[in-house]
C-alpha atoms as a PDB file:
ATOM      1  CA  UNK A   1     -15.608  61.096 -40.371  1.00  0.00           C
ATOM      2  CA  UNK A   2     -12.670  59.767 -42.631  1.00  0.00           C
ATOM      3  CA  UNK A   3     -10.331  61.023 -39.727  1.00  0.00           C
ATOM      4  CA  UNK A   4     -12.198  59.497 -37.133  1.00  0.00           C
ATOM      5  CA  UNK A   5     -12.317  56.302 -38.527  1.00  0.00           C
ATOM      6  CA  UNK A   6      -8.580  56.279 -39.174  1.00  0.00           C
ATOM      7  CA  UNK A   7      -8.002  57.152 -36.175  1.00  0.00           C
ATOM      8  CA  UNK A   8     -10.307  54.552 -34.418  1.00  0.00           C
ATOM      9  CA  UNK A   9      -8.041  51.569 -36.458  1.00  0.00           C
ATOM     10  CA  UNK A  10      -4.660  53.395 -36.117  1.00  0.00           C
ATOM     11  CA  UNK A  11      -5.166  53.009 -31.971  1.00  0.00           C
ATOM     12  CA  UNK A  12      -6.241  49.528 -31.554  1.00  0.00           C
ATOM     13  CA  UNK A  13      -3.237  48.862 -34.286  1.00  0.00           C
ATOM     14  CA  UNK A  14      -0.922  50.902 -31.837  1.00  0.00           C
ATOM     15  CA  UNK A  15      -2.350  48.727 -28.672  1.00  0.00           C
ATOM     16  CA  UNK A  16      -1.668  45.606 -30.238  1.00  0.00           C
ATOM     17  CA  UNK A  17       1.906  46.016 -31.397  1.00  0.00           C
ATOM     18  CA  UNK A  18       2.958  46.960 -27.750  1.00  0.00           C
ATOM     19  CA  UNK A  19       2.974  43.535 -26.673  1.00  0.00           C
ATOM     20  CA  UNK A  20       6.493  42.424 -26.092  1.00  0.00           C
ATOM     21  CA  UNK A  21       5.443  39.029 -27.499  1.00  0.00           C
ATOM     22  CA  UNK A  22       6.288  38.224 -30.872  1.00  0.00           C
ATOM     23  CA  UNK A  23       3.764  34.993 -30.934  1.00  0.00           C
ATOM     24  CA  UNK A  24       1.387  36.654 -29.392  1.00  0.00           C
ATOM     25  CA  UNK A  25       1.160  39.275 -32.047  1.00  0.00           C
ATOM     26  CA  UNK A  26       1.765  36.170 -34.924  1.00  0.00           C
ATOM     27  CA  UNK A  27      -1.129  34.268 -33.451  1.00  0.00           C
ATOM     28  CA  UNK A  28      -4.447  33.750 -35.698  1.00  0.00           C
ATOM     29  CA  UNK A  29      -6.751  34.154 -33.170  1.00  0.00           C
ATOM     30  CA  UNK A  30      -4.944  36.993 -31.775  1.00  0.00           C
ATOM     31  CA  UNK A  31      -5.231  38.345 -35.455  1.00  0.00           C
ATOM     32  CA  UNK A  32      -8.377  37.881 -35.919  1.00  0.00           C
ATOM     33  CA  UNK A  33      -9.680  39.042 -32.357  1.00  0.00           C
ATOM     34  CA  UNK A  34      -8.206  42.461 -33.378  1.00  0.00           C
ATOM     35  CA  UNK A  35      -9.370  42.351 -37.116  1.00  0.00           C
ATOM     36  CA  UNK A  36     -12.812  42.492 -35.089  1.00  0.00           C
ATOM     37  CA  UNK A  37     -11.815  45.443 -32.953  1.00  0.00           C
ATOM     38  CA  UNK A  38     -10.783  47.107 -35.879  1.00  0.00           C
ATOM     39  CA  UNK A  39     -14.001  46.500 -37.907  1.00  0.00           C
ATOM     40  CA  UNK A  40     -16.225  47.218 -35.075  1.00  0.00           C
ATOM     41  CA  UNK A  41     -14.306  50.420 -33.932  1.00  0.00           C
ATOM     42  CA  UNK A  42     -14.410  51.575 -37.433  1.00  0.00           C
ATOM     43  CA  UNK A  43     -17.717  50.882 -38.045  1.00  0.00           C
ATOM     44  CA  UNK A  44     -18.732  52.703 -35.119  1.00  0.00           C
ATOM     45  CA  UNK A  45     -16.732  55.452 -35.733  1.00  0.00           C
ATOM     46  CA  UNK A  46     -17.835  56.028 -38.879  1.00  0.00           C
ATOM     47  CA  UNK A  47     -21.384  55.215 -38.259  1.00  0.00           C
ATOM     48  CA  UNK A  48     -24.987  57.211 -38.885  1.00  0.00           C
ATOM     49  CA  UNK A  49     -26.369  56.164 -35.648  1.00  0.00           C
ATOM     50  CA  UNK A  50     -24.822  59.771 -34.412  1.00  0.00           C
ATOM     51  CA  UNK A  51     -26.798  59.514 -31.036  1.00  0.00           C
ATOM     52  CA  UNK A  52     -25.074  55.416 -30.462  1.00  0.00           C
ATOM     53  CA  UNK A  53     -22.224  55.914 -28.128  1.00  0.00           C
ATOM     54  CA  UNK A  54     -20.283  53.064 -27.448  1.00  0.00           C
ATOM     55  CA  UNK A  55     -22.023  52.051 -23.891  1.00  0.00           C
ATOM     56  CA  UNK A  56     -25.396  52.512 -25.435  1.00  0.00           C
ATOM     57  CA  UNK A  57     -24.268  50.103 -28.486  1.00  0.00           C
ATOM     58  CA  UNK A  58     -23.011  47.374 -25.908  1.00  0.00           C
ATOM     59  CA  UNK A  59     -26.379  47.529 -23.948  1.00  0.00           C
ATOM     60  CA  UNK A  60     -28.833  48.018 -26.923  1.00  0.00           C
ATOM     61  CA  UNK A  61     -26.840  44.359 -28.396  1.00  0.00           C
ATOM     62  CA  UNK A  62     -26.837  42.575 -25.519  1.00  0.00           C
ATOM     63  CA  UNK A  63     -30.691  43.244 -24.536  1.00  0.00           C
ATOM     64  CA  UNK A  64     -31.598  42.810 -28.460  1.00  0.00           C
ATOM     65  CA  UNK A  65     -32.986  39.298 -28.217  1.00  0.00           C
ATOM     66  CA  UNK A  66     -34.205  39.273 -24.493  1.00  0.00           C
ATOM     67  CA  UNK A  67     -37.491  41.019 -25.352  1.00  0.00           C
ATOM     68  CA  UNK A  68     -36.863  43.998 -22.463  1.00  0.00           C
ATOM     69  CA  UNK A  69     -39.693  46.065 -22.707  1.00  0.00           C
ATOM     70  CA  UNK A  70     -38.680  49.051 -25.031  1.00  0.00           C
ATOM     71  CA  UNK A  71     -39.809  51.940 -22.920  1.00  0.00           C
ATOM     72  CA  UNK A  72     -37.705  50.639 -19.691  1.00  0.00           C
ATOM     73  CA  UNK A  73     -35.117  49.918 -22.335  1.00  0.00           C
ATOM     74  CA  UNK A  74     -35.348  53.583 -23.873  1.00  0.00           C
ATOM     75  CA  UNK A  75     -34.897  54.901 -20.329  1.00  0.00           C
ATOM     76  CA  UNK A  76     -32.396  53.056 -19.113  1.00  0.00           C
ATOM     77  CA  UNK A  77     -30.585  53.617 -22.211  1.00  0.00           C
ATOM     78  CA  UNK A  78     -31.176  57.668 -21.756  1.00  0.00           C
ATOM     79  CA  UNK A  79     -29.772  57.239 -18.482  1.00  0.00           C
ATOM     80  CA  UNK A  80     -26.282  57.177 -19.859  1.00  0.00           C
ATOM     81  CA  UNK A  81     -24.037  59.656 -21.602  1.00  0.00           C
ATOM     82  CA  UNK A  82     -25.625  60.548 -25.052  1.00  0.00           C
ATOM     83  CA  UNK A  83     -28.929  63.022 -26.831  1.00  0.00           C
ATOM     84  CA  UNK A  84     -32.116  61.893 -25.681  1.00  0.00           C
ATOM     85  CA  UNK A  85     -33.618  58.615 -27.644  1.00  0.00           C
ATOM     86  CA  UNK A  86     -36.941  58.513 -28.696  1.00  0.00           C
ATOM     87  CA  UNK A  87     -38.743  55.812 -29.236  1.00  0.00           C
ATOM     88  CA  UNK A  88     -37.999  55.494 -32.892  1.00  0.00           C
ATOM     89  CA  UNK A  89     -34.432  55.851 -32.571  1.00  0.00           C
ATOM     90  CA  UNK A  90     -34.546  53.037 -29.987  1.00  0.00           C
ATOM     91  CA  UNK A  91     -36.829  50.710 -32.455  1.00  0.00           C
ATOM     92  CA  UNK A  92     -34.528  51.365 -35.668  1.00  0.00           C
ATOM     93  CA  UNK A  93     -32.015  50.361 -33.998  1.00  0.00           C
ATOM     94  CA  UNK A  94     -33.140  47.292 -32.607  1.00  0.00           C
ATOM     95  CA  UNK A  95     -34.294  46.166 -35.973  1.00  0.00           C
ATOM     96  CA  UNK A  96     -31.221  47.375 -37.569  1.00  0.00           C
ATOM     97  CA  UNK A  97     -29.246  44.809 -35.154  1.00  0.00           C
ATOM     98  CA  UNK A  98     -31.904  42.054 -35.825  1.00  0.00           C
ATOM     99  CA  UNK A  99     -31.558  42.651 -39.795  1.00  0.00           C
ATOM    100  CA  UNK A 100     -27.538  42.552 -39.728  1.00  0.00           C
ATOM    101  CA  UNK A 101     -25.962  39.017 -41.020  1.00  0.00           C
ATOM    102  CA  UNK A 102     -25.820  36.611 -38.746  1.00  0.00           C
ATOM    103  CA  UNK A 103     -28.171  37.856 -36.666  1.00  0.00           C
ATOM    104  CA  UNK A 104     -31.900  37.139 -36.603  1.00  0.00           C
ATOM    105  CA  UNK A 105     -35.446  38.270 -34.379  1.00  0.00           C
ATOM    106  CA  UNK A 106     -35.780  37.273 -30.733  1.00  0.00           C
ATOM    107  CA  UNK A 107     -37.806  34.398 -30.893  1.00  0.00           C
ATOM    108  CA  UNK A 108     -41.747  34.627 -29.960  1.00  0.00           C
ATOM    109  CA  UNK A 109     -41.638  31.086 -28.655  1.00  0.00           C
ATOM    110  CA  UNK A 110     -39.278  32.721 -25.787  1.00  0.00           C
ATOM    111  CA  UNK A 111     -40.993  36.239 -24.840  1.00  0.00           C
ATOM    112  CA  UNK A 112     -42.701  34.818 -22.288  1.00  0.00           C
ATOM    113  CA  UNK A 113     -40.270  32.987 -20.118  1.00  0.00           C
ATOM    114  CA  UNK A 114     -38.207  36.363 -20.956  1.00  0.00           C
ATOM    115  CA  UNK A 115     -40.498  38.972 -19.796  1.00  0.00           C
ATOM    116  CA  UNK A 116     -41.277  36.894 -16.728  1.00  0.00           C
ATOM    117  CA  UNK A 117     -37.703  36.991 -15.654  1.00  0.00           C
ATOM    118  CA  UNK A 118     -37.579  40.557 -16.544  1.00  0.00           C
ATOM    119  CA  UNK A 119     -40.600  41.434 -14.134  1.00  0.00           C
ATOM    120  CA  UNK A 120     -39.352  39.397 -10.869  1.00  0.00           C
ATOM    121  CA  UNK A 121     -35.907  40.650 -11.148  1.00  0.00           C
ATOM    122  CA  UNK A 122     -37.722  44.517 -11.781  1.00  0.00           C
ATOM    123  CA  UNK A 123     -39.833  44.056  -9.163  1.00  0.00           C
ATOM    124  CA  UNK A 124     -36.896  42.637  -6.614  1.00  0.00           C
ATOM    125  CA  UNK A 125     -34.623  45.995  -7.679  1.00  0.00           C
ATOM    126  CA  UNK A 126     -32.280  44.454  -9.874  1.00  0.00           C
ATOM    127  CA  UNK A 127     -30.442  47.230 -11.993  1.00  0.00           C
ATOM    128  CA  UNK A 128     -31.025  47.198 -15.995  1.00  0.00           C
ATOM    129  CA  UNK A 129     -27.526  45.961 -16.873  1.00  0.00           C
ATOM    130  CA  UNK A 130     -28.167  42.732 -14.404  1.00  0.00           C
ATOM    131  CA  UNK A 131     -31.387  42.239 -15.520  1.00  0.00           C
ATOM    132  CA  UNK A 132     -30.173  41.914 -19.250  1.00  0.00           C
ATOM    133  CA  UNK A 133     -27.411  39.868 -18.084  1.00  0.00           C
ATOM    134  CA  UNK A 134     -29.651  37.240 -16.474  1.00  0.00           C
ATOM    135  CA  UNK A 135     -31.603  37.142 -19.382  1.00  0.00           C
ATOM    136  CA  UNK A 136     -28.766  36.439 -21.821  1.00  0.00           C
ATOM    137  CA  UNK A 137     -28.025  33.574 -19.220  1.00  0.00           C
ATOM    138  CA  UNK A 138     -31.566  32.427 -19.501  1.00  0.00           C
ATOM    139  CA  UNK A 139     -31.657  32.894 -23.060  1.00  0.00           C
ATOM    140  CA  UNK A 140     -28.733  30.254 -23.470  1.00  0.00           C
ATOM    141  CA  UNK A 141     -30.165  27.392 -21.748  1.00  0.00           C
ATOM    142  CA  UNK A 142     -33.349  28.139 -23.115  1.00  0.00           C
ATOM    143  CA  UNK A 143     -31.951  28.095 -27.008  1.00  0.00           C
ATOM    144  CA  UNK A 144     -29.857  25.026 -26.159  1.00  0.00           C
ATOM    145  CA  UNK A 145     -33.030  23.660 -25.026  1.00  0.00           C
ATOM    146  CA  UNK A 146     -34.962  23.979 -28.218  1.00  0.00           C
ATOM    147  CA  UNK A 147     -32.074  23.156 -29.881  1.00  0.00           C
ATOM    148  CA  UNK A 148     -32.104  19.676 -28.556  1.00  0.00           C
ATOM    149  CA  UNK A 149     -36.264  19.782 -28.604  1.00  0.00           C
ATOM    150  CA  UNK A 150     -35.517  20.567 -32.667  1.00  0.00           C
ATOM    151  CA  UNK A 151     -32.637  17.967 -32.929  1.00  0.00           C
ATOM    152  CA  UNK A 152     -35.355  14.981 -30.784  1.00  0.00           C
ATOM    153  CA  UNK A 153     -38.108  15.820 -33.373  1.00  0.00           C
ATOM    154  CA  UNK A 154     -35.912  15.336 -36.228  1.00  0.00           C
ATOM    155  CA  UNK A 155     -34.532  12.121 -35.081  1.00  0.00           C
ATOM    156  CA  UNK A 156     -37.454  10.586 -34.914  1.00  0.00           C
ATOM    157  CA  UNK A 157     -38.939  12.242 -37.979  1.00  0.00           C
ATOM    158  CA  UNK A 158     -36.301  10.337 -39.152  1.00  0.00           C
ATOM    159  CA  UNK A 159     -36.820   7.185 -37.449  1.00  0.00           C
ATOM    160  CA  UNK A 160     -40.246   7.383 -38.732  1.00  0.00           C
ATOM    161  CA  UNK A 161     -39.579   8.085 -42.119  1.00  0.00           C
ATOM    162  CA  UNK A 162     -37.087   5.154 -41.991  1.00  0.00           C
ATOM    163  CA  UNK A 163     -40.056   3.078 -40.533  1.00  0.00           C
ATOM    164  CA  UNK A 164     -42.591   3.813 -43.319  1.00  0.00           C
ATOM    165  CA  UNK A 165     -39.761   3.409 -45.949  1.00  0.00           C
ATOM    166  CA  UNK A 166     -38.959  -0.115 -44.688  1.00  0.00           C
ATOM    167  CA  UNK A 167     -42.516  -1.017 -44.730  1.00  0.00           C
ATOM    168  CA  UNK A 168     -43.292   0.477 -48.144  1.00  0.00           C
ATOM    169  CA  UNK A 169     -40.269  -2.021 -49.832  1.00  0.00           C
ATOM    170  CA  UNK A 170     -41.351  -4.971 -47.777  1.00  0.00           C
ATOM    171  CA  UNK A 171     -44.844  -4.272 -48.762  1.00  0.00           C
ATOM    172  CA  UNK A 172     -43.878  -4.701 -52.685  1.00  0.00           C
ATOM    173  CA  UNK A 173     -44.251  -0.831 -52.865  1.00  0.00           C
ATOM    174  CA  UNK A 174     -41.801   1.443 -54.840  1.00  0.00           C
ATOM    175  CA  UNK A 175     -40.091   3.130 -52.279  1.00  0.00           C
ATOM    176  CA  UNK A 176     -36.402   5.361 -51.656  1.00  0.00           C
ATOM    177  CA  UNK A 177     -33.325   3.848 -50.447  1.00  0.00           C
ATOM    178  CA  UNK A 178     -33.508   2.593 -46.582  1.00  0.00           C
ATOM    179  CA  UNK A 179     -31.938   0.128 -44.613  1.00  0.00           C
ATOM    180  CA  UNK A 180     -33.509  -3.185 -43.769  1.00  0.00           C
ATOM    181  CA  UNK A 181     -33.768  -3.659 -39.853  1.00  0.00           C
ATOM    182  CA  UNK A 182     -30.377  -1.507 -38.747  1.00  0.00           C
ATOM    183  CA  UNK A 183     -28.631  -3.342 -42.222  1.00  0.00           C
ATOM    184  CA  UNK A 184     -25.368  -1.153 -44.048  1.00  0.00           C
ATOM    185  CA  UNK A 185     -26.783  -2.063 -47.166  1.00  0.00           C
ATOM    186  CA  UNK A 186     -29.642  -0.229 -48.481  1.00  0.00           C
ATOM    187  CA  UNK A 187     -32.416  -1.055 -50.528  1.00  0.00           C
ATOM    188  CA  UNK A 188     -35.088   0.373 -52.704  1.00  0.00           C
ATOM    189  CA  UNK A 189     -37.807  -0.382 -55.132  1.00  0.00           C
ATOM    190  CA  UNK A 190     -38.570   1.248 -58.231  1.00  0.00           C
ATOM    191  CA  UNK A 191     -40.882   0.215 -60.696  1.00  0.00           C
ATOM    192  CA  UNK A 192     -41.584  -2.904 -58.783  1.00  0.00           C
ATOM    193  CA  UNK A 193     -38.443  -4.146 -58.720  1.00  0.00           C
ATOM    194  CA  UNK A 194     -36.205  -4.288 -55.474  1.00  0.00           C
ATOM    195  CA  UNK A 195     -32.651  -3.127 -55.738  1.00  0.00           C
ATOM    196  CA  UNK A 196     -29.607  -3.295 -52.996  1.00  0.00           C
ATOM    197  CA  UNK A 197     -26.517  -1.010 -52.929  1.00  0.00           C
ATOM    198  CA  UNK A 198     -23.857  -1.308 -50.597  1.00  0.00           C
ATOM    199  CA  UNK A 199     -20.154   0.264 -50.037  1.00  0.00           C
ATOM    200  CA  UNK A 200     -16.989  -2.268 -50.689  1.00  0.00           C
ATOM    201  CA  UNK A 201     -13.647  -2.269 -48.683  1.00  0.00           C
ATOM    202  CA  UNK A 202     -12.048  -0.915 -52.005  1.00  0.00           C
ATOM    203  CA  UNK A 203     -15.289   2.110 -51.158  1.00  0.00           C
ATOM    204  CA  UNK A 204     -16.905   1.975 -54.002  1.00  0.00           C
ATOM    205  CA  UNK A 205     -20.373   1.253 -54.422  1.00  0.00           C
ATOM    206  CA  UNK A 206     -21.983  -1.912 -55.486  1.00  0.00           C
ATOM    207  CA  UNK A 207     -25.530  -2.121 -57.025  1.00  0.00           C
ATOM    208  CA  UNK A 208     -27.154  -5.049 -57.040  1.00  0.00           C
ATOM    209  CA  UNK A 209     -31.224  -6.359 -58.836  1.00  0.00           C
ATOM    210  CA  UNK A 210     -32.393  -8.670 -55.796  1.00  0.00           C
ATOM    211  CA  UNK A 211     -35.878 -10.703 -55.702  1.00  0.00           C
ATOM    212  CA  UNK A 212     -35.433 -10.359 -51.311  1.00  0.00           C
ATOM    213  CA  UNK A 213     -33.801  -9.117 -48.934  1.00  0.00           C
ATOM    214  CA  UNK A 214     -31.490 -12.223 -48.488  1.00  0.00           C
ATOM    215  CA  UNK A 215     -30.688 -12.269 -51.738  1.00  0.00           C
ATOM    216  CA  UNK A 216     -27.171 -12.659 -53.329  1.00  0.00           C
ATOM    217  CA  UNK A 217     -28.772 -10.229 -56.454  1.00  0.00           C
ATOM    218  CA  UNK A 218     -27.153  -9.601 -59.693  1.00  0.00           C
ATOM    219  CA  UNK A 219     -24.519  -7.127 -59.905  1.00  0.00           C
ATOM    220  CA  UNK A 220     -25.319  -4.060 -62.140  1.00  0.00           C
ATOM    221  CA  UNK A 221     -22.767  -1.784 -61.778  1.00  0.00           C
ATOM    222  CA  UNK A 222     -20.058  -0.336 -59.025  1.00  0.00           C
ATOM    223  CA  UNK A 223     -19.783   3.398 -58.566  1.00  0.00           C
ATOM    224  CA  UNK A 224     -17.728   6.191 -57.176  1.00  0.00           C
ATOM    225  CA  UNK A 225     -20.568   6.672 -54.754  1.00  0.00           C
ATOM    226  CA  UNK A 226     -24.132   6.622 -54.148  1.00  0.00           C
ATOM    227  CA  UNK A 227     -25.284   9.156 -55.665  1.00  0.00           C
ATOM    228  CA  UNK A 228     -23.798   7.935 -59.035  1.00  0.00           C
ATOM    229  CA  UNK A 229     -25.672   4.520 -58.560  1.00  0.00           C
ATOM    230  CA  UNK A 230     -28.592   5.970 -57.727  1.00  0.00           C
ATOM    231  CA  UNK A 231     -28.711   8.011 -61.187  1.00  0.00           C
ATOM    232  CA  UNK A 232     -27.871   5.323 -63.058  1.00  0.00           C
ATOM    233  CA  UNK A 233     -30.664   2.970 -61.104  1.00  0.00           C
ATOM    234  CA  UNK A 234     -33.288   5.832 -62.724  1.00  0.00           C
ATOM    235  CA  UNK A 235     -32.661   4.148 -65.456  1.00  0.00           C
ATOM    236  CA  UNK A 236     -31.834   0.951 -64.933  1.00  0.00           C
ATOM    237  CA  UNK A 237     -35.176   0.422 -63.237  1.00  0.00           C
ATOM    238  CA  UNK A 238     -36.903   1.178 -66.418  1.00  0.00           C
ATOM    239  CA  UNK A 239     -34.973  -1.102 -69.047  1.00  0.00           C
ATOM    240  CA  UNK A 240     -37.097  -3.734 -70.430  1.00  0.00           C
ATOM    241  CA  UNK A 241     -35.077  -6.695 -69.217  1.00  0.00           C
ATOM    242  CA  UNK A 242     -32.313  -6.524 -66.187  1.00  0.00           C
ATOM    243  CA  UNK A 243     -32.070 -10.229 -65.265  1.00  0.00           C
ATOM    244  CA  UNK A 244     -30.801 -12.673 -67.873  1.00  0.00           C
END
């Protein structure tokens, strides 16, 4: 196995030092494109998946995630070069690709747009390596999809948040910091008593005891940044006296 593995990093090594092109060879991305060929044919050569030959690998990865039903996936996949698969091989694997960093579990919220695509282009006689293909297409604009659904609800989760904050310090309520109707500055109230921070042109930040929004305040203190105001307000908001 040691052999093979040397091998398997010695070739793509030998490949890649053929090119007559000195920046090609000197280029990061060139380097790291091969330091992946070199992991990946190393890891494969030394791997336990014995019955895993390289053209299964590439089709068991790329139909990972497109929920292919796993007995037309064991078949096609006994179809090529390699022992017979059982079931359990095929199922070990899959979860051993799901469990591997970076990686995660096809997502339920997709199956059934997925296995939809998977029977029309079955029933029209598409082979197995198209079908998989189409769904990795599918599976794209689909993720970007949620993706943007995801980003939408946060944003106005946000917006909401922002909302209720804004309403909670005009109310007279203690609340976090928040802008005031789209302002830089940002206020808060904390033990009843309304504060305003805001950034200078020398960027540090200014924290101010107001009695409104419109009001000049009192300076306090000026910080490094925000978060250093906001621990000292903890206690500020607490001291017996603050105006004079």
């Amino acid at each position: 196995m040691e052999s093979d593995r040397l091998w398997a990093a010695a070739s793509r090594l030998a490949d890649y030092v053929k090119s007559p092109s000195l920046r090609h060879i000197r280029d990061p991305q060139n380097i790291q494109k091969l330091a992946r060929e070199i992991l990946q044919a190393v890891d494969q050569a030394g791997s336990v998946w014995s019955k895993w030959t390289a053209a299964r690998e590439d089709i068991v990865k790329a139909a990972a995630n497109c929920w292919v039903p796993p007995e037309d996936l064991r078949a096609f996949l006994n179809s090529l070069p390699g022992p017979a698969l059982t079931a359990t091989d095929v199922a070990q694997r899959l979860r051993a690709i799901w469990e591997e960093p970076w990686t995660s579990y096809p997502k339920e919220e997709l199956q059934a747009g997925c296995r939809a695509l998977y029977d029309a282009e079955k029933a029209a006689g598409t082979e197995m390596r198209a079908i998989i293909g189409a769904l990795e297409e599918f599976l794209e604009v689909e993720e970007e999809r949620l993706r943007q659904e995801q980003n939408e609800a946060y944003q106005q989760f946000r917006e909401q948040d922002r909302i209720r904050r804004q309403q909670r310090f005009l109310s007279g309520a203690d609340c976090g910091w928040t802008p005031i109707d789209g302002s830089k500055e940002l206020f808060c109230r904390r033990n009843g008593r309304a504060f305003r921070v805001g950034q200078a042109k020398d960027k540090r930040w200014k924290l101010y005891r107001i009695a409104a929004v419109d009001d000049a305040g009192e300076l306090l203190g000026t910080y490094a940044g925000r978060r250093e105001a906001s621990k000292a307000l903890e206690q500020i908001a607490y001291q017996a006296e603050i105006l004079r």
